[in-house]
Protein backbone atom coordinates (compact mmCIF):
# COMPACT_ATOMS: atom_id res chain seq x y z
CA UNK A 1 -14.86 44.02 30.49
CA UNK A 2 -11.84 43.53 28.72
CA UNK A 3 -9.32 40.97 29.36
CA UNK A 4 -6.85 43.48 30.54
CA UNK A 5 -9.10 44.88 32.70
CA UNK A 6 -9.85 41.71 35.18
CA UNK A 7 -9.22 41.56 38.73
CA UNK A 8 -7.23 38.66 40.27
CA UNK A 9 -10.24 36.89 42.05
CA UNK A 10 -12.15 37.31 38.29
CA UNK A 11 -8.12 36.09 36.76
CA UNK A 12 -8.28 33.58 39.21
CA UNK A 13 -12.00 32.47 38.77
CA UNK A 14 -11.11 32.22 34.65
CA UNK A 15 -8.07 29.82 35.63
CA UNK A 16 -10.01 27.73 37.98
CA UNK A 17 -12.77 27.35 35.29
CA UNK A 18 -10.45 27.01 32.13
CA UNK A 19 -8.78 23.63 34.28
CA UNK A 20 -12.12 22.71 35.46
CA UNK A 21 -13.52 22.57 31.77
CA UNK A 22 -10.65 20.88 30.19
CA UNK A 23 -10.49 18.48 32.67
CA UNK A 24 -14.34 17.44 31.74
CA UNK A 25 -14.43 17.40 28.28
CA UNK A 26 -12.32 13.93 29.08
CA UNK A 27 -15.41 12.41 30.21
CA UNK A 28 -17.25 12.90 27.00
CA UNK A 29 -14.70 10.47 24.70
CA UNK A 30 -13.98 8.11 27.77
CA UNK A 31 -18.10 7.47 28.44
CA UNK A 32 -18.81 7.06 24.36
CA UNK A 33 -20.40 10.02 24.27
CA UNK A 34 -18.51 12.13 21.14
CA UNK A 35 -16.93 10.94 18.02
CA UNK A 36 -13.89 13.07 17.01
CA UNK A 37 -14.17 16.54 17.60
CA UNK A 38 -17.52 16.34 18.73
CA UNK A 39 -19.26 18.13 21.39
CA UNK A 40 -18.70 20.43 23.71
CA UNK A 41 -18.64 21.37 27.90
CA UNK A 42 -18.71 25.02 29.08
CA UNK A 43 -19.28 26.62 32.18
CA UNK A 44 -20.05 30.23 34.25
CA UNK A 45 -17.21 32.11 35.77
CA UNK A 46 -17.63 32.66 38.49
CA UNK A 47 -18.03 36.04 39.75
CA UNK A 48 -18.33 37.33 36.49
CA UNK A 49 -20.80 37.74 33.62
CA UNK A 50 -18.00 35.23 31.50
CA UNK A 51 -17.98 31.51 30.83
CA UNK A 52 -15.59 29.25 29.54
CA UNK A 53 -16.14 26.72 26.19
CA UNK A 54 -13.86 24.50 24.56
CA UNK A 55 -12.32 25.48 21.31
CA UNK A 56 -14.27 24.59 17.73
CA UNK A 57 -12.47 21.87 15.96
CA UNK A 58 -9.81 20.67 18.48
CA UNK A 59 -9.49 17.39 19.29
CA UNK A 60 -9.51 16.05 22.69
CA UNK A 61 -5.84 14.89 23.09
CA UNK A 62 -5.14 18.29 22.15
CA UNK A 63 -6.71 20.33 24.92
CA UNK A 64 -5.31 22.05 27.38
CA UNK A 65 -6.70 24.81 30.11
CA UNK A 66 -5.08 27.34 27.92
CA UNK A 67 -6.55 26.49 24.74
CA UNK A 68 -10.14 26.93 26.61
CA UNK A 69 -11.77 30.09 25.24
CA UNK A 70 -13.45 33.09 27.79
CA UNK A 71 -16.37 34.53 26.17
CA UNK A 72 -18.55 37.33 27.44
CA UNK A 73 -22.54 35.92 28.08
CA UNK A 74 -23.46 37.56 24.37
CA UNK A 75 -20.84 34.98 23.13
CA UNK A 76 -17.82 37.70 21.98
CA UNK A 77 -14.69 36.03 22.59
CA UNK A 78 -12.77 37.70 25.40
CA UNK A 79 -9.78 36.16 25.77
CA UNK A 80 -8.43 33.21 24.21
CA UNK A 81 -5.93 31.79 20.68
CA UNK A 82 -8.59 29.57 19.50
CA UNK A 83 -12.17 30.44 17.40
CA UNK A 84 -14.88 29.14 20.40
CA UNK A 85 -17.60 26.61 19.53
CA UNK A 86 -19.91 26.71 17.06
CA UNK A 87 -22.52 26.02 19.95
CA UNK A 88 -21.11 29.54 21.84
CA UNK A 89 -24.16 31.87 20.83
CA UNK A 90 -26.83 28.88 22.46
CA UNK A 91 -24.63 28.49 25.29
CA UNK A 92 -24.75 31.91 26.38
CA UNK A 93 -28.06 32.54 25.68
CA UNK A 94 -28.52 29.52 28.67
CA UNK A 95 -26.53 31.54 31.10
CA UNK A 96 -28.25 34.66 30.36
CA UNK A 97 -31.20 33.24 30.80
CA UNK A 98 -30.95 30.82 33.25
CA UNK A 99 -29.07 32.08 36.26
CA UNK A 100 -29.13 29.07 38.19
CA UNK A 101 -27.18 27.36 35.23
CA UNK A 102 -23.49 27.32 36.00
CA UNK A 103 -22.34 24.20 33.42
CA UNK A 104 -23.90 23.53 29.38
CA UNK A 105 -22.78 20.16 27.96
CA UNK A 106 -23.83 18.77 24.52
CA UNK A 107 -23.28 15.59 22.85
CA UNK A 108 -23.77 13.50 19.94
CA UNK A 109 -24.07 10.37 21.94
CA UNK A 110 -25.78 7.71 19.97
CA UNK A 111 -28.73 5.70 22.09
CA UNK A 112 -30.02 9.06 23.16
CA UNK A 113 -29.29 10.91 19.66
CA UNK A 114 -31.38 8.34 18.10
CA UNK A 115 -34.71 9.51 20.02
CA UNK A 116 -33.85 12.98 18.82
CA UNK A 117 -33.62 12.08 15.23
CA UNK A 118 -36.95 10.75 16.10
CA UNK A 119 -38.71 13.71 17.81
CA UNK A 120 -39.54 11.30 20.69
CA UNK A 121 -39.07 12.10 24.58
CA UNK A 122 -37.54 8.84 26.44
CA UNK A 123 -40.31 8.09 28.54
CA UNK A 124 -39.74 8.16 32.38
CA UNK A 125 -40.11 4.44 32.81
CA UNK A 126 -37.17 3.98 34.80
CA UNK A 127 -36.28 4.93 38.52
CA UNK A 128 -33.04 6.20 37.51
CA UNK A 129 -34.39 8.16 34.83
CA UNK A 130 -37.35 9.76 37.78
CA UNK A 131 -34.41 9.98 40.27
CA UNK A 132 -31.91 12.25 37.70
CA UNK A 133 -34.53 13.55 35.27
CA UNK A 134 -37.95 13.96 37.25
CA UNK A 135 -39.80 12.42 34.55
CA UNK A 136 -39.50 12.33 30.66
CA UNK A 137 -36.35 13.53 29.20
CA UNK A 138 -37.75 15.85 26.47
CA UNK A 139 -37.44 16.80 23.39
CA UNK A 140 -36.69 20.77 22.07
CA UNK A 141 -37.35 21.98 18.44
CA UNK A 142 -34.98 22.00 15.42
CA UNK A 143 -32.83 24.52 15.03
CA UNK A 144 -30.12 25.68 12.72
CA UNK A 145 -26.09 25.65 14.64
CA UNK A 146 -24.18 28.64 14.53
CA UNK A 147 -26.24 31.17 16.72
CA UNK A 148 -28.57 31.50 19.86
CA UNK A 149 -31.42 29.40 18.29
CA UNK A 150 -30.64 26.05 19.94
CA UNK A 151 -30.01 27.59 23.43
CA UNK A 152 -33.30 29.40 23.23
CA UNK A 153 -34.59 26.04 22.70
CA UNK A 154 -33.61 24.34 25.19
CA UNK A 155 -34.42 27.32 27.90
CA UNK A 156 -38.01 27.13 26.71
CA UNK A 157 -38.37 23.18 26.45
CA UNK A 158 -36.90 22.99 29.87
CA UNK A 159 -38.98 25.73 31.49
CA UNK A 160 -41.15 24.07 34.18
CA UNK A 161 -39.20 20.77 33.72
CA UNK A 162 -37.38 19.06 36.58
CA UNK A 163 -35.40 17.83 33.60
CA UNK A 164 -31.06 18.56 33.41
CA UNK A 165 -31.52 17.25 29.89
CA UNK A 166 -33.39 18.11 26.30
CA UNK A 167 -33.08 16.07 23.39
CA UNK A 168 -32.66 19.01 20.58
CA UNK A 169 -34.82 17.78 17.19
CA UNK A 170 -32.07 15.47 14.37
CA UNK A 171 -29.50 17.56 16.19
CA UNK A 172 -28.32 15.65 19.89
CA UNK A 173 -28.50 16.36 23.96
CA UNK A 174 -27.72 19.42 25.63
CA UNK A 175 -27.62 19.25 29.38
CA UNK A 176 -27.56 22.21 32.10
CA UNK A 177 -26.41 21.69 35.90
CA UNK A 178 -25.23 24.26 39.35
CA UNK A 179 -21.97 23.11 37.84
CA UNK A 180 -19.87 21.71 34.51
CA UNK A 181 -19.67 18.38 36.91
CA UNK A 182 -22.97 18.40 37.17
CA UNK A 183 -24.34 18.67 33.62
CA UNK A 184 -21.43 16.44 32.47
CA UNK A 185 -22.55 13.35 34.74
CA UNK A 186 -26.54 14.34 33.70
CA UNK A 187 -24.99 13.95 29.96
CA UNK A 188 -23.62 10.22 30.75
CA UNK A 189 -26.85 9.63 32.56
CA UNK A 190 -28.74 10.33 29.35
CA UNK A 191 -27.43 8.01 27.40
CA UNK A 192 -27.57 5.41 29.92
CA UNK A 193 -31.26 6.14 30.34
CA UNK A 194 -31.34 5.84 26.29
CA UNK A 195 -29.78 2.58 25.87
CA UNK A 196 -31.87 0.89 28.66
CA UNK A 197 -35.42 1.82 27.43
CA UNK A 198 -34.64 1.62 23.68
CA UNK A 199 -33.61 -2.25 24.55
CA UNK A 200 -36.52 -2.35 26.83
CA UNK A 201 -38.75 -1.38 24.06
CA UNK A 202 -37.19 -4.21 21.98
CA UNK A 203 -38.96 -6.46 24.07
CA UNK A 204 -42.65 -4.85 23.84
CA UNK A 205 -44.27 -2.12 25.75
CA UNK A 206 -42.56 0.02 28.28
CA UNK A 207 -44.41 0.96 31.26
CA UNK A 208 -44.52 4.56 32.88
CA UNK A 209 -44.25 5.28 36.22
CA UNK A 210 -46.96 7.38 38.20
CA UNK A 211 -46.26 10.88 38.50
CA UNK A 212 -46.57 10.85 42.48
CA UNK A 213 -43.98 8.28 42.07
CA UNK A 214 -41.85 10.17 39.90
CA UNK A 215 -42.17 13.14 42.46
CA UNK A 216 -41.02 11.25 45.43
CA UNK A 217 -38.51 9.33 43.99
CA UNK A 218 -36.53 12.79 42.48
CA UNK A 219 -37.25 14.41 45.71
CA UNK A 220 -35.32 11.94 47.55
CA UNK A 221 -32.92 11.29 44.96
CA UNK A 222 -32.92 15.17 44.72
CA UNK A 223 -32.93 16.31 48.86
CA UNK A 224 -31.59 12.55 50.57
CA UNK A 225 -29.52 10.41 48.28
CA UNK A 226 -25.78 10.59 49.26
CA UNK A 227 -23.34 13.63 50.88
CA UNK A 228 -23.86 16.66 51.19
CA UNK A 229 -22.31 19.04 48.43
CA UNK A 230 -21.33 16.44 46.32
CA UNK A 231 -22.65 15.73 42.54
CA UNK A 232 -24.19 12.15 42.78
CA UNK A 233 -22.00 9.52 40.81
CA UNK A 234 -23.67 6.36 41.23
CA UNK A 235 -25.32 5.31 37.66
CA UNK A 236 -28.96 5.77 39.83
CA UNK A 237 -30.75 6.38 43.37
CA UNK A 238 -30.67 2.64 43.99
CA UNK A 239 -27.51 2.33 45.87
């Protein structure tokens, strides 16, 4: 489908998205979780096999909803002034593959980019990090920027995982959700999570929780905690 050829529920779907993405990339600066042009939200049109990215290179004070690039699932720009992200190939491989995923986010944010540049998983030590994550946040191989390698790593680290969030190998976090709100807030969450356990660890061992614990505290945080159709905001389950 060409540009040309969309209907006004698919014209109005790409709108609705274009806003919806712009308006989240503010998050990422505001919560300390990019440096410059860093980083990057997308999400799924809906109604259509088309998603939304933010433009490579552009800085934040500079985006708009109509600088927001449409890209076909195979990552061919569709419509749109601006080149897309360099991450456009991984983040349609997620969609493709993952049909549940409606919102990618990566980031460069430092606690939690600091375990990647290790190779380490941040342990699930944490209720918060059991309530958002469902145990370990884990870490996906290297791979090289610029086509579908990353996204294929992250489908196959999170496969089986209760986990919104991988920690891709020297590279950063990439984060899936139902919705760009969704993976944005399980990007912020991440680097909360990282901060806390990497000054925990300062202090001497950290100290897992069971896994029958970890199950019934992200099935309630999951199926109980809060209203009804809304992404949770509090920082964890405890409130």
């Amino acid at each position: 489908m060409t540009a040309d050829q969309f209907s006004a529920e698919v014209r109005a779907a790409i709108q609705a998205a274009r806003a919806d993405v712009c308006a989240l990339h503010a998050y990422l600066p505001k919560s300390g979780l990019v440096s410059w042009t860093s980083g990057n939200v997308s999400a799924r049109v809906a109604g259509a096999d088309l998603m939304v990215i933010k433009p490579s290179g552009l800085e934040y004070e500079e985006l708009t909803p109509e600088s927001m690039v449409v890209c076909d699932l195979d990552g061919n720009v569709v419509e749109g002034a601006y080149k897309p992200s360099s991450d456009t190939g991984s983040h349609a491989y997620v969609y493709r593959e993952r049909p549940d995923v409606n919102g990618v986010v990566h980031t460069h944010s430092p606690y939690a980019t600091s375990w990647a540049a290790r190779g380490e998983a941040i342990p699930c030590v944490l209720t918060a990090i059991a309530d958002e994550f469902g145990g370990d946040i884990p870490v996906g191989p290297f791979a090289l920027i610029g086509d579908e390698s990353i996204g294929a790593g992250i489908v196959e680290t999170l496969a089986g995982s209760r986990s919104p969030a991988v920690l891709m190998r020297s590279h950063g976090v990439f984060t899936v959700g139902k919705s760009a709100r969704a993976a944005v807030k399980a990007a912020v969450m991440v680097e909360d999570a990282a901060r806390t356990v990497h000054l925990a660890r300062l202090l001497g061992p950290v100290i897992p929780i069971d896994e029958a614990d970890i199950k019934a505290l992200n099935d309630r945080y999951t199926n109980v905690y809060g209203q009804p159709g809304r992404v949770q905001t509090a920082e964890n389950g405890d409130s």
